[in-house]
Protein backbone atom coordinates (compact mmCIF):
# COMPACT_ATOMS: atom_id res chain seq x y z
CA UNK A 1 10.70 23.69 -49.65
CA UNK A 2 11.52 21.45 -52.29
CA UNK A 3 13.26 18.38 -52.78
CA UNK A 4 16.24 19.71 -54.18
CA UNK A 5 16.33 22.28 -51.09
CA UNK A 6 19.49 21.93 -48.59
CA UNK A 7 18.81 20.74 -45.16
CA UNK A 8 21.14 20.32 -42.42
CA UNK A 9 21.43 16.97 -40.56
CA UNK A 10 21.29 17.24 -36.78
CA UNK A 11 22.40 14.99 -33.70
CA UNK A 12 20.36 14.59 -31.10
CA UNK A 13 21.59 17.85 -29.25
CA UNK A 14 20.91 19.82 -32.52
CA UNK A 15 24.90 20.59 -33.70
CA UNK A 16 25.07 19.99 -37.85
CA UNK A 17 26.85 17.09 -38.93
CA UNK A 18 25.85 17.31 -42.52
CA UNK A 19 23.81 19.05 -45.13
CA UNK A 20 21.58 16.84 -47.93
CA UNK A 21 18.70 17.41 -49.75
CA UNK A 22 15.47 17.07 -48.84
CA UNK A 23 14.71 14.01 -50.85
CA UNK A 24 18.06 12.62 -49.35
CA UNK A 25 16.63 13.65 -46.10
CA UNK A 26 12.93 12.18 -46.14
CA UNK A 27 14.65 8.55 -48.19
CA UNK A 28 17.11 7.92 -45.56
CA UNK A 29 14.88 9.33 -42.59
CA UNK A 30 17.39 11.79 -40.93
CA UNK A 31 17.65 13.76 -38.30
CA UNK A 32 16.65 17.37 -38.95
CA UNK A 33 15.25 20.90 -37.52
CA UNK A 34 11.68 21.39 -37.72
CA UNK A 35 9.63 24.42 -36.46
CA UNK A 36 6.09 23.79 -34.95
CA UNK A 37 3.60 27.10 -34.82
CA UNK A 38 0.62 26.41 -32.64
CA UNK A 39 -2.05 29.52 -33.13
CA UNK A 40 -4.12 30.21 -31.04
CA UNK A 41 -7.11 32.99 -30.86
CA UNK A 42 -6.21 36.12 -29.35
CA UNK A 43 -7.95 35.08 -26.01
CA UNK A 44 -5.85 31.73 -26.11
CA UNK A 45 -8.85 29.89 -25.83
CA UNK A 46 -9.17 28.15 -28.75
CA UNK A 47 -6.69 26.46 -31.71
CA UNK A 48 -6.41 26.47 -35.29
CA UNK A 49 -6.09 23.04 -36.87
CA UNK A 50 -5.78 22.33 -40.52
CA UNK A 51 -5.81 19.48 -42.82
CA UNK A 52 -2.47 19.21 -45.18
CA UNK A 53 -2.91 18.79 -48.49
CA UNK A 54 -2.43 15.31 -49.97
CA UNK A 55 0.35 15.90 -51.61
CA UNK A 56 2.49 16.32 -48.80
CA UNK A 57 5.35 14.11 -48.28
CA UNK A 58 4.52 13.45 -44.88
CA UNK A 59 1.11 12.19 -43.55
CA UNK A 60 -0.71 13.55 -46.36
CA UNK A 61 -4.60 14.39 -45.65
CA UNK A 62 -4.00 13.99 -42.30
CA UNK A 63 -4.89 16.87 -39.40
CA UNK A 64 -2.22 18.90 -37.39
CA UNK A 65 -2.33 21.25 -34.50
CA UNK A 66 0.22 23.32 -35.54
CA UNK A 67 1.67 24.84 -38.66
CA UNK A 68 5.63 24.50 -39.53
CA UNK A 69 7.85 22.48 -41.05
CA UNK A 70 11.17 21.85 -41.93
CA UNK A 71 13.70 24.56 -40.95
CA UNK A 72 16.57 25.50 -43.90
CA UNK A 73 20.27 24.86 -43.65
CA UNK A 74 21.76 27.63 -41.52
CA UNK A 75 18.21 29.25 -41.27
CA UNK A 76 17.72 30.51 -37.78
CA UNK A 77 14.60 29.02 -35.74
CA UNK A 78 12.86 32.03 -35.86
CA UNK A 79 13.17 32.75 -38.77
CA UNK A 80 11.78 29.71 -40.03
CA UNK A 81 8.94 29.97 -37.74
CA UNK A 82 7.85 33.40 -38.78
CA UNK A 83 8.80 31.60 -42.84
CA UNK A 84 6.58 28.68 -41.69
CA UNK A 85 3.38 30.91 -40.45
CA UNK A 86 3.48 33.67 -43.18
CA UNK A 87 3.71 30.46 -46.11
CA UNK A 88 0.86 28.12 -44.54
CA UNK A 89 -1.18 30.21 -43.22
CA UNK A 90 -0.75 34.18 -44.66
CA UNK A 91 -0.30 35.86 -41.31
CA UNK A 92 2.83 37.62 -39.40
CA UNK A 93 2.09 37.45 -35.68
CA UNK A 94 4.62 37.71 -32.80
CA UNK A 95 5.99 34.23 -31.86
CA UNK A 96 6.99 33.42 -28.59
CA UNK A 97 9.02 29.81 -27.86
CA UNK A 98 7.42 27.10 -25.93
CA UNK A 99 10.26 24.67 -25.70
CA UNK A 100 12.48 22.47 -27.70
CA UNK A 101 11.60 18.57 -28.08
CA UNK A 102 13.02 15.73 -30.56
CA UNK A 103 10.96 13.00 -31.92
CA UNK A 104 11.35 9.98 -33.69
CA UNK A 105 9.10 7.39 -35.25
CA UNK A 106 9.30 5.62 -38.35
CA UNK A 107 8.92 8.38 -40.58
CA UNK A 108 10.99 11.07 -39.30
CA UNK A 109 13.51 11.95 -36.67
CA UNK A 110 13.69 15.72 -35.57
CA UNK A 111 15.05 18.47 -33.56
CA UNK A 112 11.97 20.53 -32.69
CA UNK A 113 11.49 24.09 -31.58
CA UNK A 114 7.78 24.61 -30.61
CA UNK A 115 6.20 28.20 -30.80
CA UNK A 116 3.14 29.94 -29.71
CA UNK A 117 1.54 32.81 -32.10
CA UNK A 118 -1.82 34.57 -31.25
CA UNK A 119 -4.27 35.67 -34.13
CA UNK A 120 -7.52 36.03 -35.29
CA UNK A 121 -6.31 36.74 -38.68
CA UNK A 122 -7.37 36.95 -41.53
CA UNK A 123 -5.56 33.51 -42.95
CA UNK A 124 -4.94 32.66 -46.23
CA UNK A 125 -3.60 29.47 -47.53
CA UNK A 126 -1.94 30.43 -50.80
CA UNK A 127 0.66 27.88 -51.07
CA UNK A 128 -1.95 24.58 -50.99
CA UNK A 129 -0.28 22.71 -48.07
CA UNK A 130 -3.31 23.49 -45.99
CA UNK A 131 -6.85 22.56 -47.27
CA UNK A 132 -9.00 22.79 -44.67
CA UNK A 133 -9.30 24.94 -41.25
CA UNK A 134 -11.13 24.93 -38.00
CA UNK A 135 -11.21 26.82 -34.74
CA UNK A 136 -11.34 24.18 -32.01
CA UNK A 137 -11.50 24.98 -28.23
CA UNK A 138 -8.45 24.14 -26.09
CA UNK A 139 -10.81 22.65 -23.68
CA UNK A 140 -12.01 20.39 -26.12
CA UNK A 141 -9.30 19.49 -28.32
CA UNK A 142 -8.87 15.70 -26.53
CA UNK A 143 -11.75 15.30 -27.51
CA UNK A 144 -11.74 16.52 -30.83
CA UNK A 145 -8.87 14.66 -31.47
CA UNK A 146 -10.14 11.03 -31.21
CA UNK A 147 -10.39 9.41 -34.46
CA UNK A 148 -8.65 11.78 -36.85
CA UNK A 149 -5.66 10.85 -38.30
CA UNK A 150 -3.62 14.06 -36.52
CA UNK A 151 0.24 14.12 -37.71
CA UNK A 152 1.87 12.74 -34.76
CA UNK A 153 4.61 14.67 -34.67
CA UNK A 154 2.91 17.55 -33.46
CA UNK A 155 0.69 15.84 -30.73
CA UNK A 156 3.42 14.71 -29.27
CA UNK A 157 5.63 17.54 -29.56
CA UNK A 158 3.21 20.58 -29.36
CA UNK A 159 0.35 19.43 -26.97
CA UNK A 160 2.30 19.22 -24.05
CA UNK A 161 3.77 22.42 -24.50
CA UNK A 162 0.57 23.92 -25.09
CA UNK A 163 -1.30 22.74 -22.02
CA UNK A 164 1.61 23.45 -19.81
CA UNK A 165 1.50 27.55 -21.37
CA UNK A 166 -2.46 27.19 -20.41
């Protein structure tokens, strides 16, 4: 999605109560729809993490649990989930929902829908947003996690969800 892209502003309960660009979106830090895609192996025992390119606009180089992003204006959540997984990481799997959060910190404020997909692949990362993958046990991911940089968004958002599907 680009800057110039349309996004739909969202209150808390996720009704639209404007649309703006992206840019307009990330300058002015509003509230928007996001999509979070946590794959797991087929056995659901362990996760694929990634590291996002630097050039993203948001926690660049950093780590994430899951892949998504931001959802279009009028784009239905699934859609954009199955838009999200097939763009960052080259695969079509069956999503099912987790739950729906919000989150808020002093780079973005979202509506979230969080989503589960199970694959072994094969993944491809044609677009460039993800450099780097690794399969990392459920079991251990605590673990794992101390001392990245890990986008928080998606630890709060996603982990939860995920150990309470386990």
């Amino acid at each position: 999605m680009s800057g110039t892209e349309l996004v739909d502003v969202v209150d808390l309960d996720g009704r639209v109560v404007d649309t703006v660009t992206r840019a307009e979106m990330r300058r002015q830090r509003l509230r928007h729809r996001t999509v979070f895609i946590a794959v797991t192996d087929p056995s659901g025992e362990r996760l694929l993490v990634h590291r996002r390119a630097d050039w993203k606009d948001i926690s660049p180089g950093w780590w994430d649990i899951a892949f998504g992003g931001v959802v279009g204006t009028g784009e239905p959540w699934d859609v954009a989930a199955a838009r999200e997984l097939e763009e960052e990481a080259g695969v079509t799997a069956p999503l099912e929902v987790l739950g729906d959060a919000t989150y808020e910190d002093d780079a973005v404020a979202e509506v979230c829908r969080v989503y589960i997909a199970r694959s072994d692949g094969p993944f491809t990362f044609a677009d460039g947003e993800v450099v780097e993958v690794a399969w990392v046990e459920l079991a251990s991911l605590p673990g794992w996690l101390d001392g990245r940089s890990v986008c928080p968004d998606s630890v709060a958002v996603v982990l939860p969800r995920l150990e309470a599907a386990s």
